[in-house]
Protein backbone atom coordinates (compact mmCIF):
# COMPACT_ATOMS: atom_id res chain seq x y z
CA UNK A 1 15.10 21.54 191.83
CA UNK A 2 14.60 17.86 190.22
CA UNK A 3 16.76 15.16 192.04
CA UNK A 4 17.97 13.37 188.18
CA UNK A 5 17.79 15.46 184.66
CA UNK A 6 18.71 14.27 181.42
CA UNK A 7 18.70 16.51 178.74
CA UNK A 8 18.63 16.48 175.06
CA UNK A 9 20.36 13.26 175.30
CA UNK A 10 21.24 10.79 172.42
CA UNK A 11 23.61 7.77 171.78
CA UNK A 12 24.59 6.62 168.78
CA UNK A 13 26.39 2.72 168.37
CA UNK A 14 27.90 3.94 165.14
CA UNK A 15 24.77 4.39 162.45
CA UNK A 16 22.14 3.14 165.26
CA UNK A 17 20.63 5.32 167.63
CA UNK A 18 19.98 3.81 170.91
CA UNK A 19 18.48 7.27 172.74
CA UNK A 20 17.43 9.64 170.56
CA UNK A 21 17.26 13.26 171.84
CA UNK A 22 15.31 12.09 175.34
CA UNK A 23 14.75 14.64 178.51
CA UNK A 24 13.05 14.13 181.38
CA UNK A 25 13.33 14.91 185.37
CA UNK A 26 13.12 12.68 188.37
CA UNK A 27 11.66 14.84 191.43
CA UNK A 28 12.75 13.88 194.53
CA UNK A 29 11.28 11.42 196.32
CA UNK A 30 8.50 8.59 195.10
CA UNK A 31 9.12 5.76 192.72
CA UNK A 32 10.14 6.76 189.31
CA UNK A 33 9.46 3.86 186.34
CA UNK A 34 11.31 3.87 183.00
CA UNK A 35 8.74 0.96 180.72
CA UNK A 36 8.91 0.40 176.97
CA UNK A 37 9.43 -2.94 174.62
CA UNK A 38 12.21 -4.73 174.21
CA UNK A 39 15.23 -2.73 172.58
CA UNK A 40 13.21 0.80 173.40
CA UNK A 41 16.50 1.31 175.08
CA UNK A 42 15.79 1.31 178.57
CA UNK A 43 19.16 -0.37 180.01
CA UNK A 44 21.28 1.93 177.81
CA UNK A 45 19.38 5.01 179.28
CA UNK A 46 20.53 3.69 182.84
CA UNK A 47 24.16 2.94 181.66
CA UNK A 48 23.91 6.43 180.07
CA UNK A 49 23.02 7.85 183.63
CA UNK A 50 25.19 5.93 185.83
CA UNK A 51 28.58 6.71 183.36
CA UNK A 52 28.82 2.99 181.77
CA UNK A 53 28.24 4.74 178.69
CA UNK A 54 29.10 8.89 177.60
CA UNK A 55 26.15 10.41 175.61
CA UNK A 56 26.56 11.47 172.18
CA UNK A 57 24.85 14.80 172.54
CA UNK A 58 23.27 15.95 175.72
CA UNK A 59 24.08 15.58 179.31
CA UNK A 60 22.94 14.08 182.96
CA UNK A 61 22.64 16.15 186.29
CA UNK A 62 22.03 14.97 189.69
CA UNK A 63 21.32 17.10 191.84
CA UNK A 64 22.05 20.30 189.87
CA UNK A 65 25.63 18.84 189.28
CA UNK A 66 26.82 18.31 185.22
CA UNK A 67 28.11 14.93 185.20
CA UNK A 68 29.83 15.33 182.05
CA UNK A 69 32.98 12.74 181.79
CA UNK A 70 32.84 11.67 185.47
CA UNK A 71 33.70 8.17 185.83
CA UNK A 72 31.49 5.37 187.43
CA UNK A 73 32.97 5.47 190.87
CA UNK A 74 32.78 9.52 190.83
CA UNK A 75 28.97 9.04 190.47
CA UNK A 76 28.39 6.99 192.83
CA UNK A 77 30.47 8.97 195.29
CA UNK A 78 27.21 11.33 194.71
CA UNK A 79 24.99 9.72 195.98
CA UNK A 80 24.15 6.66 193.32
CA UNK A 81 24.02 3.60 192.56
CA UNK A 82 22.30 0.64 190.43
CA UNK A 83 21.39 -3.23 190.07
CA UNK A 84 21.73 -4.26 186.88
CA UNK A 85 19.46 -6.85 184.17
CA UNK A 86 21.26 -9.80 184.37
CA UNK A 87 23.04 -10.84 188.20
CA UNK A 88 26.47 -9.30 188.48
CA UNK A 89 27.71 -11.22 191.62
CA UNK A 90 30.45 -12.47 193.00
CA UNK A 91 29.99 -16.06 193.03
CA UNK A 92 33.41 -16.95 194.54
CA UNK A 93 32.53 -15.02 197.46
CA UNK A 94 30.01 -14.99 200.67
CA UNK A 95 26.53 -13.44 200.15
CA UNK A 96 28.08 -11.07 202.78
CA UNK A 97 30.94 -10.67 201.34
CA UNK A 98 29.03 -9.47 198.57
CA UNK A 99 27.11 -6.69 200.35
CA UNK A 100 30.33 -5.32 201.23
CA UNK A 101 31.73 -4.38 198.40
CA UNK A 102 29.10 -2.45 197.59
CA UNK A 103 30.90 -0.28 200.61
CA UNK A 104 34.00 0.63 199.18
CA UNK A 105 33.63 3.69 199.01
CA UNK A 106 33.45 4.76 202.20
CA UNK A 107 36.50 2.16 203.91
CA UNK A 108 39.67 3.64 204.55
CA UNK A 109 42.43 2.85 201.58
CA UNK A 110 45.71 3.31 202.50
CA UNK A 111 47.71 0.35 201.75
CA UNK A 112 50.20 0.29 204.49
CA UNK A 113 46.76 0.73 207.51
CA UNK A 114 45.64 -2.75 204.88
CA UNK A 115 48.66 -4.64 204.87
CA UNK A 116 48.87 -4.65 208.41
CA UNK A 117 45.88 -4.95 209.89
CA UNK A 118 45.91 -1.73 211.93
CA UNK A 119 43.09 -0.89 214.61
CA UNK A 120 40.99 1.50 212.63
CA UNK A 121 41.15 -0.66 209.52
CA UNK A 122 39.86 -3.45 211.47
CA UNK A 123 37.00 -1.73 213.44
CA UNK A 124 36.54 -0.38 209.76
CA UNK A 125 36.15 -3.69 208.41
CA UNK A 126 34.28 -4.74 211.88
CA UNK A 127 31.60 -2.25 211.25
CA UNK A 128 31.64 -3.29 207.25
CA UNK A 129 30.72 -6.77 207.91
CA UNK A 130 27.36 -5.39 210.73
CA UNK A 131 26.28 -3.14 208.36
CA UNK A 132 26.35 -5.29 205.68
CA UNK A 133 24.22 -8.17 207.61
CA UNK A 134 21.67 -5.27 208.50
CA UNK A 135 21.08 -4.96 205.12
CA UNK A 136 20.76 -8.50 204.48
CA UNK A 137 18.10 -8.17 207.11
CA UNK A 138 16.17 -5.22 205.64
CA UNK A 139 16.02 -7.10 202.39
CA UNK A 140 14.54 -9.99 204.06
CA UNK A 141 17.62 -12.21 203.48
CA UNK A 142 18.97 -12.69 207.21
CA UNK A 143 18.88 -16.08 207.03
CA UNK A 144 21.88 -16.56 204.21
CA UNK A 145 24.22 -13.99 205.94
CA UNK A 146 27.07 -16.65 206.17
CA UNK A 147 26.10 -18.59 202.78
CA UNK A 148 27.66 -19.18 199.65
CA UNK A 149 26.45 -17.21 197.28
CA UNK A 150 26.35 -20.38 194.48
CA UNK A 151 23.85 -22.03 197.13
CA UNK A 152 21.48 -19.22 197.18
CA UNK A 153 17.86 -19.40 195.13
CA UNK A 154 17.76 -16.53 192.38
CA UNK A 155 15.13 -14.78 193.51
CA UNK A 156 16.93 -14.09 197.01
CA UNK A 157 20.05 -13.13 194.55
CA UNK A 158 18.01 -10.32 192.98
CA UNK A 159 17.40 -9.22 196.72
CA UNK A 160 21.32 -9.92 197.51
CA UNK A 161 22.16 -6.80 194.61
CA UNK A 162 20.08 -4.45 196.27
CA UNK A 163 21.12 -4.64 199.36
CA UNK A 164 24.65 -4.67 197.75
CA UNK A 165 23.71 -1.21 196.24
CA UNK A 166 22.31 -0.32 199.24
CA UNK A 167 25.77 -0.60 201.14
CA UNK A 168 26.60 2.49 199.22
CA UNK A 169 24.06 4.68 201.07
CA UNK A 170 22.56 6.04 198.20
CA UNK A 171 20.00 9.03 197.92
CA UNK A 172 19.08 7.61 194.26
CA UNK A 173 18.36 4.04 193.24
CA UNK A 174 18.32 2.73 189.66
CA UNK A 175 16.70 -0.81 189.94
CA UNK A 176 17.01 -2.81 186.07
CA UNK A 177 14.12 -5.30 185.80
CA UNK A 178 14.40 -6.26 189.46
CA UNK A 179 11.52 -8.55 189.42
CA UNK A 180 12.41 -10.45 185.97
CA UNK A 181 12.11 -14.01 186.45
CA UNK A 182 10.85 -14.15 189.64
CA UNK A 183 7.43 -15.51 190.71
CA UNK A 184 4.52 -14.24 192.23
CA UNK A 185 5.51 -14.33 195.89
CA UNK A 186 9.01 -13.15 195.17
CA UNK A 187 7.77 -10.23 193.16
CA UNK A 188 5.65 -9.26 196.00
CA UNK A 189 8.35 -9.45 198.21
CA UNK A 190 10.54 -6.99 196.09
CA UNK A 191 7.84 -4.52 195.84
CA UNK A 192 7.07 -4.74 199.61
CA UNK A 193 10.99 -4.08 199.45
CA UNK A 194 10.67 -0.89 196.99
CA UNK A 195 8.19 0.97 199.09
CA UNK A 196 10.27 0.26 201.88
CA UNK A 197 13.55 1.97 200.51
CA UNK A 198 11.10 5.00 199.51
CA UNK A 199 9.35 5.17 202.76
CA UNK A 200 13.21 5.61 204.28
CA UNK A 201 13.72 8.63 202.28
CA UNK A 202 15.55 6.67 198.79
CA UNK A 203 14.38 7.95 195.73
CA UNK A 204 13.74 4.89 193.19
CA UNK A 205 13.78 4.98 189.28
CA UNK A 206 12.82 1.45 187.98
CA UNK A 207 13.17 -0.22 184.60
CA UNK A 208 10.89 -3.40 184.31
CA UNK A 209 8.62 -5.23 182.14
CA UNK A 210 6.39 -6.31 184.87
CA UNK A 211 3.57 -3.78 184.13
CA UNK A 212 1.33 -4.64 187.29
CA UNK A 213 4.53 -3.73 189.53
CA UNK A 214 4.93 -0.72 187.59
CA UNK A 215 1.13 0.67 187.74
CA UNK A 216 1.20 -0.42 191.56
CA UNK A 217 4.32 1.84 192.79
CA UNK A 218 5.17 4.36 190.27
CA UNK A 219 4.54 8.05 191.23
CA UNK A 220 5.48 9.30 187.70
CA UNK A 221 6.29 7.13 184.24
CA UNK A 222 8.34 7.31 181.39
CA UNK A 223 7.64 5.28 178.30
CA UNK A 224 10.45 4.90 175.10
CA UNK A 225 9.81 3.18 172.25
CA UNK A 226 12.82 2.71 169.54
CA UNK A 227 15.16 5.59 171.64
CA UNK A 228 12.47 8.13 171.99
CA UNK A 229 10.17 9.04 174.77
CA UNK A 230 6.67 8.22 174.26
CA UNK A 231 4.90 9.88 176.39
CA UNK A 232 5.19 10.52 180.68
CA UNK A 233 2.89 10.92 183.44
CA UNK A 234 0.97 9.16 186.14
CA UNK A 235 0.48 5.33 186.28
CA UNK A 236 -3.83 6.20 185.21
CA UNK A 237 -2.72 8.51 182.69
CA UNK A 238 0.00 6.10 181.23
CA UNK A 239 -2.27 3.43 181.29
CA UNK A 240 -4.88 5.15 179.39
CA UNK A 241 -2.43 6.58 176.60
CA UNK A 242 -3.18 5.27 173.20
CA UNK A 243 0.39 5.70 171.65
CA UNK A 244 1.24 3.33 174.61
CA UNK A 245 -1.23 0.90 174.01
CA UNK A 246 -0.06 0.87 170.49
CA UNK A 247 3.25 0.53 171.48
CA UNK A 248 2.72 -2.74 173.54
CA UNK A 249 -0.23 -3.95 171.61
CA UNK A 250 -0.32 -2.88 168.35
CA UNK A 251 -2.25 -0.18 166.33
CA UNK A 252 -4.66 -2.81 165.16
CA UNK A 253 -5.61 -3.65 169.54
């Protein structure tokens, strides 16, 4: 049974469609890459996936499971969670403040055990705030544990929202253009990070432009262009598609 299915799917933004009639499976396991040029509709499919958006036609399943209607927070409850394009951080908070939140799902929530500070909320909390700096650490961001997050570089940001993610102990991993903007060293450092996460058991599914990252980690690929797939496969048979190199380079190249 695949890990992630969409089917048939399509979204319309009244007379534009974003995804048009896509389907495709994410095995478990490996690194899973999502590529196409700009407006192919690559974010939407994640926002599609993780509930930010309701299909048109079609559905998602994870794990077997219709997720039809279910909210956000429902899906991540499952077993997901995502990073998004552009930095969604908390900038009036800690960077470990930050990786906590990314917990809440799993804290206790009664309001009355909040309000006043009772033992199991705080060894709650106590073990929050350790797991959250070991995941600093696996990220390679130990060092900014008790920093601001305004005084942090952006490439250790980018870092910062995966290990947020991570703090949700998720079995999938939707990573949007984690490596945009960053230089060489810091790109290296995120895929370093990405085979990491798969070689501890996370399945990864990766949108990004950078198409050296992409050929280096991907197990399978899935190319849109204008809503529609492209074509899938391996990194050597992507790379060698000609309706892909037509796509990125032109029919003329």
């Amino acid at each position: 049974m695949s890990m992630l299915k969409v089917e048939s799917m399509t979204k319309k933004f009244g007379g534009l469609r974003a995804i048009e009639n896509l389907s495709f499976e994410v095995s478990r396991g490996g690194v899973h890459s999502v590529i196409g040029p700009n407006g192919a509709g690559k974010t939407t499919l994640f926002n599609l996936i993780t509930g930010v958006y309701q299909p048109t036609t079609g559905r998602v399943l994870l794990g077997g499971q219709d997720l039809s209607g279910m909210p956000v927070h429902r899906r991540a409850a499952l077993g997901m969670s995502r990073t998004f394009q552009n930095l969604q951080l908390c900038l009036n908070m800690t960077a470990r403040e930050n990786v906590m939140l990314g917990a809440h799902l799993g804290l206790p929530t009664s309001f009355v055990s909040s309000m006043l500070r009772l033992p199991h909320m705080r060894r709650a909390d106590k073990r929050c705030r350790e797991r959250a700096a070991e995941l600093m650490e696996y990220v390679g961001l130990g060092q900014y544990v008790h920093h601001e997050t305004t005084a942090m570089p952006y490439g250790a940001l980018k870092r910062l929202e995966i290990a947020r993610a991570l703090a949700a102990d998720p079995e999938l991993l939707l990573l949007d253009e984690p490596v945009a903007g960053l230089n060489a060293n810091e790109t290296a450092a995120i895929e370093k990070l990405i085979h990491n996460l798969n070689k501890d058991g996370v399945t990864v599914v990766l949108v990004e432009h950078d198409m050296k990252l992409v050929m280096n980690i991907s197990s399978h690929i899935v190319v849109l262009n204008y809503g529609e797939k492209l074509a899938e496969g391996t990194a050597q048979e992507i790379r060698n598609h000609p309706d892909v190199i037509a796509a990125y380079l032109g029919a003329a190249a």
